[in-house]
N, C-alpha and C. Protein backbone atom coordinates (compact mmCIF):
# COMPACT_ATOMS: atom_id res chain seq x y z
N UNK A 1 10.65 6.27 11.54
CA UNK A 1 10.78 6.10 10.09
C UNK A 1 10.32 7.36 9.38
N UNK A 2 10.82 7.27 8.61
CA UNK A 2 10.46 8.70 7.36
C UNK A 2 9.17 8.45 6.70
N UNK A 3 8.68 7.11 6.71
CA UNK A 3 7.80 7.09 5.68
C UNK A 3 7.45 5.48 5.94
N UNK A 4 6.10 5.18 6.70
CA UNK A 4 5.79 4.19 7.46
C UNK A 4 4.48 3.87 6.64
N UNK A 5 4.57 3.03 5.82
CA UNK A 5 3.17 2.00 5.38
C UNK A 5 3.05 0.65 5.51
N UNK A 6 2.14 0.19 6.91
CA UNK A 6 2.15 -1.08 7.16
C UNK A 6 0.74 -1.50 7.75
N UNK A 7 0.34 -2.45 7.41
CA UNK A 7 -1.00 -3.33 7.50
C UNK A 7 -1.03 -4.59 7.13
N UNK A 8 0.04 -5.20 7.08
CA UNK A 8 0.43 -6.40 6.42
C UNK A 8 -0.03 -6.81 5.07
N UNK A 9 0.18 -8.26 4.86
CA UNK A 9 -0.35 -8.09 3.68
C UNK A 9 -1.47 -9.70 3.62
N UNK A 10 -2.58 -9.49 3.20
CA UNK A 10 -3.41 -10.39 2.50
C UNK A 10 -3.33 -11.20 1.66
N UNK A 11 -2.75 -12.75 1.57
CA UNK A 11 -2.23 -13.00 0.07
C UNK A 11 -3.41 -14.09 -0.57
N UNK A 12 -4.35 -14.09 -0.28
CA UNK A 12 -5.79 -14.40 -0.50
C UNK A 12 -6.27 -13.92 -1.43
N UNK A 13 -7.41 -14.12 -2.15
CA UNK A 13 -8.53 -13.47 -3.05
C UNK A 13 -9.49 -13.92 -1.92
N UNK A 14 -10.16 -12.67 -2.41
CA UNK A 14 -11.60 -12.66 -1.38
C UNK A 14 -12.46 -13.60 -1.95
N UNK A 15 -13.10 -13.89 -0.76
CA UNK A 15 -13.88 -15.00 -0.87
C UNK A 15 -15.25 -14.87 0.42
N UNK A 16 -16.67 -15.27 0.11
CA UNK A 16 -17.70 -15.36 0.97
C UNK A 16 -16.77 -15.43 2.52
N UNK A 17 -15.98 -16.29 2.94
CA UNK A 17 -15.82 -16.69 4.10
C UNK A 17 -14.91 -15.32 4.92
N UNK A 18 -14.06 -14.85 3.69
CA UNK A 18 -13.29 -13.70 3.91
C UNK A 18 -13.57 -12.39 2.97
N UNK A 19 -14.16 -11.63 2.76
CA UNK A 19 -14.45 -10.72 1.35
C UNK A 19 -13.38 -9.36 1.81
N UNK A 20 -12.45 -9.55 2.37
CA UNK A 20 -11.53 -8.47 2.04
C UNK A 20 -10.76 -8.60 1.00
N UNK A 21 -10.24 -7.43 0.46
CA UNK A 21 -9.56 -7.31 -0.56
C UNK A 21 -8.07 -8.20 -0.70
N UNK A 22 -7.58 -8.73 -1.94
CA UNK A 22 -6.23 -9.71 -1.73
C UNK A 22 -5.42 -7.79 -1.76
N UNK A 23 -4.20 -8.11 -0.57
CA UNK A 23 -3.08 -7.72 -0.29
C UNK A 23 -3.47 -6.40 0.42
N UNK A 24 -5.09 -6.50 1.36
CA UNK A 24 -5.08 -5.64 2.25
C UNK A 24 -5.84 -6.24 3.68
N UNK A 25 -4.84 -5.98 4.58
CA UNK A 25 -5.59 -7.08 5.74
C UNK A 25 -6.37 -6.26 6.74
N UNK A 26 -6.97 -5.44 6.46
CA UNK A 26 -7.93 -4.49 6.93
C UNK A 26 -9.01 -3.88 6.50
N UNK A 27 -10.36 -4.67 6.94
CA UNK A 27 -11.85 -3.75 6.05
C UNK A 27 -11.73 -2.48 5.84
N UNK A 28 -11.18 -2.28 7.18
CA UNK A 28 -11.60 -0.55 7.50
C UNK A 28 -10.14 0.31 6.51
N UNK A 29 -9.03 -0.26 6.23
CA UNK A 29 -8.52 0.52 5.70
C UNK A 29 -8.98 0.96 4.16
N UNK A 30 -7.89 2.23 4.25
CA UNK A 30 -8.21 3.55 3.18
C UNK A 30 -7.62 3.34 1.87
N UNK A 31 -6.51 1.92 1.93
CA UNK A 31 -5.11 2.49 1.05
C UNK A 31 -5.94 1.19 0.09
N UNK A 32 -6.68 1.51 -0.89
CA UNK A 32 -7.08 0.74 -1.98
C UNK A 32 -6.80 1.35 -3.60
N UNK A 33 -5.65 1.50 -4.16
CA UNK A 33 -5.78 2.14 -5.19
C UNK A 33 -6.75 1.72 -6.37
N UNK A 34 -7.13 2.22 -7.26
CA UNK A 34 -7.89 1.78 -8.09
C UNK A 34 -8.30 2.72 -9.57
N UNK A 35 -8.55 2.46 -10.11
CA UNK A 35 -8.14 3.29 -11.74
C UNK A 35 -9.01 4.72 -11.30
N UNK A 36 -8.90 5.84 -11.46
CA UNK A 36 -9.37 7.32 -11.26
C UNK A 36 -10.23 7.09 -9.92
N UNK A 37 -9.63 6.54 -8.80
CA UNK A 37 -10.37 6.20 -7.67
C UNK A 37 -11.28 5.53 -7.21
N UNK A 38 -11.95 5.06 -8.35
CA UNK A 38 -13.48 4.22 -8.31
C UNK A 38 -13.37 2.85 -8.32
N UNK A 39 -13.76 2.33 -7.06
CA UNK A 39 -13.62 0.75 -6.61
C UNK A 39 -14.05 0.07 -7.49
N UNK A 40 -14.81 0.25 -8.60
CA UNK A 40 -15.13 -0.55 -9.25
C UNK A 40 -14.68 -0.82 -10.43
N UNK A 41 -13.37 0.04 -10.42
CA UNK A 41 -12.36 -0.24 -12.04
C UNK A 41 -11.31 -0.99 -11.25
N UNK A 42 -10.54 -1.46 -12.21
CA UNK A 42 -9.58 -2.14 -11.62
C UNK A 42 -8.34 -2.03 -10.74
N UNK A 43 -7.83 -2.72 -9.92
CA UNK A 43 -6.57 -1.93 -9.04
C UNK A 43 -5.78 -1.79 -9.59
N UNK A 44 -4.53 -0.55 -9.58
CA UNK A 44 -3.10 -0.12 -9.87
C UNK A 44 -2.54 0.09 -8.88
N UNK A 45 -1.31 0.41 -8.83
CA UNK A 45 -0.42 0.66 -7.96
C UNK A 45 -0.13 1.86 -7.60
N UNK A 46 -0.13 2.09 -6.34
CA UNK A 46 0.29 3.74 -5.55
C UNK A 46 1.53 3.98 -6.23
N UNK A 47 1.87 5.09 -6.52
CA UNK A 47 3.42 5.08 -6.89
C UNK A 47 3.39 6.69 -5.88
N UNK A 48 4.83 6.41 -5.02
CA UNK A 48 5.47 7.69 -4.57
C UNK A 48 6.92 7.92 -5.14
N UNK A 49 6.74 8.81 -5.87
CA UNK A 49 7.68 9.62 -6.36
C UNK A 49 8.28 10.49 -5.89
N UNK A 50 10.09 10.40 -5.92
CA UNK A 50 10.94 11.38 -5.08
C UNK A 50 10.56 11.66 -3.49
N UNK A 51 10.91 10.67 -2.97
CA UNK A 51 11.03 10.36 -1.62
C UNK A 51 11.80 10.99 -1.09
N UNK A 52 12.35 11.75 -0.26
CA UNK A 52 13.78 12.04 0.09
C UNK A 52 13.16 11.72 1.83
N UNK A 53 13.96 11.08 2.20
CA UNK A 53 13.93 10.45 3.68
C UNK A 53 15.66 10.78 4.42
N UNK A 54 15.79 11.59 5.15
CA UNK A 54 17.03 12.11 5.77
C UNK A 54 17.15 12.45 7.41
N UNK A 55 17.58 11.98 7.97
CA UNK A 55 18.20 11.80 9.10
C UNK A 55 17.23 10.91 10.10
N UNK A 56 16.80 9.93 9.63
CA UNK A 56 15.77 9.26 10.59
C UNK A 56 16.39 8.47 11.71
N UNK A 57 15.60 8.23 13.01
CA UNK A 57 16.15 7.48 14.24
C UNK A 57 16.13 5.76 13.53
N UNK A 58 14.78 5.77 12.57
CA UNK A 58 15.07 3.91 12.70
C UNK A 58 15.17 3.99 10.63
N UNK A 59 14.17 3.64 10.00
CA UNK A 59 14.55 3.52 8.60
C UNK A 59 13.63 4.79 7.93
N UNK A 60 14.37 5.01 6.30
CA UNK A 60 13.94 5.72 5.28
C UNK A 60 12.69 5.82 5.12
N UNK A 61 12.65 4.51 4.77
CA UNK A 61 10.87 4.15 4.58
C UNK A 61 10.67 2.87 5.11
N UNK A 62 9.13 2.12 5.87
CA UNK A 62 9.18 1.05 5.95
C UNK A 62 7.70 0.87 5.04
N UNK A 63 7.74 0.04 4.37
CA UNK A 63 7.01 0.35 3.58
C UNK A 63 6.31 -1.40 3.20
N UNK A 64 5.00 -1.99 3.73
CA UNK A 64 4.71 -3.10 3.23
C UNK A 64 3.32 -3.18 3.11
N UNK A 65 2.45 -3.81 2.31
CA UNK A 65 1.15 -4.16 1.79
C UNK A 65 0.83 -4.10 0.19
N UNK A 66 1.57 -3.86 -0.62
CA UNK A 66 1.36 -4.49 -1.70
C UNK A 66 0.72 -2.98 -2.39
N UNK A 67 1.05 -3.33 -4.13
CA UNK A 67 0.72 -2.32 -4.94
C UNK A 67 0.83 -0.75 -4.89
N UNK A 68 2.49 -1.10 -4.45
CA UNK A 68 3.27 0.43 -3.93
C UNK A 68 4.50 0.50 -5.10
N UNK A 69 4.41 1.58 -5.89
CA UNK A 69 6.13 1.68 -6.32
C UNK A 69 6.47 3.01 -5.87
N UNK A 70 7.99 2.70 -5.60
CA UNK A 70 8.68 3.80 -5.21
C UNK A 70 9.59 3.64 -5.91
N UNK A 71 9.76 5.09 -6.77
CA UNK A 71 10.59 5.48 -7.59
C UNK A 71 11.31 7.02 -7.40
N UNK A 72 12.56 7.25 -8.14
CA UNK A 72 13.33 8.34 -8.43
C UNK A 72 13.44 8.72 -6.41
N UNK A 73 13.79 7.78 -5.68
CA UNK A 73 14.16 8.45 -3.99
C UNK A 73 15.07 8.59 -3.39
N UNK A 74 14.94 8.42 -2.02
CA UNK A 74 16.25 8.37 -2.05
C UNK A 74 16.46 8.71 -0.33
């Protein structure tokens, strides 16, 4: 793939029993967006802009876990 983001997705709110984040199913992962980076403002969405993905063996992009836009690609 040209462009591989996957960790499934969390469709939970955290909770004592589970305190990971809703729509990331990994403590240890990195991919938490959040207003000027700081976990403690609220989440936004990654946006990748102008993608160009060209001649790949399997897909363009595979792309799943939540609070991603992809725009202007291709």
């Amino acid at each position: 793939a040209g462009l591989f983001i996957d960790k499934g997705v969390k469709t939970s709110n955290a909770s004592a029993a589970d305190p990971r984040e809703y729509l990331c199913l990994d403590n240890s992962a990195r991919f938490r967006p959040h207003q000027n980076a700081d976990p403690s403002r609220p989440r936004v969405a990654a946006v990748i802009d102008t993608l160009i993905s060209f001649k790949n063996n399997d897909f363009g992009a595979w792309i799943r876990g939540g609070d991603i836009i992809i725009q202007n690609s291709g």
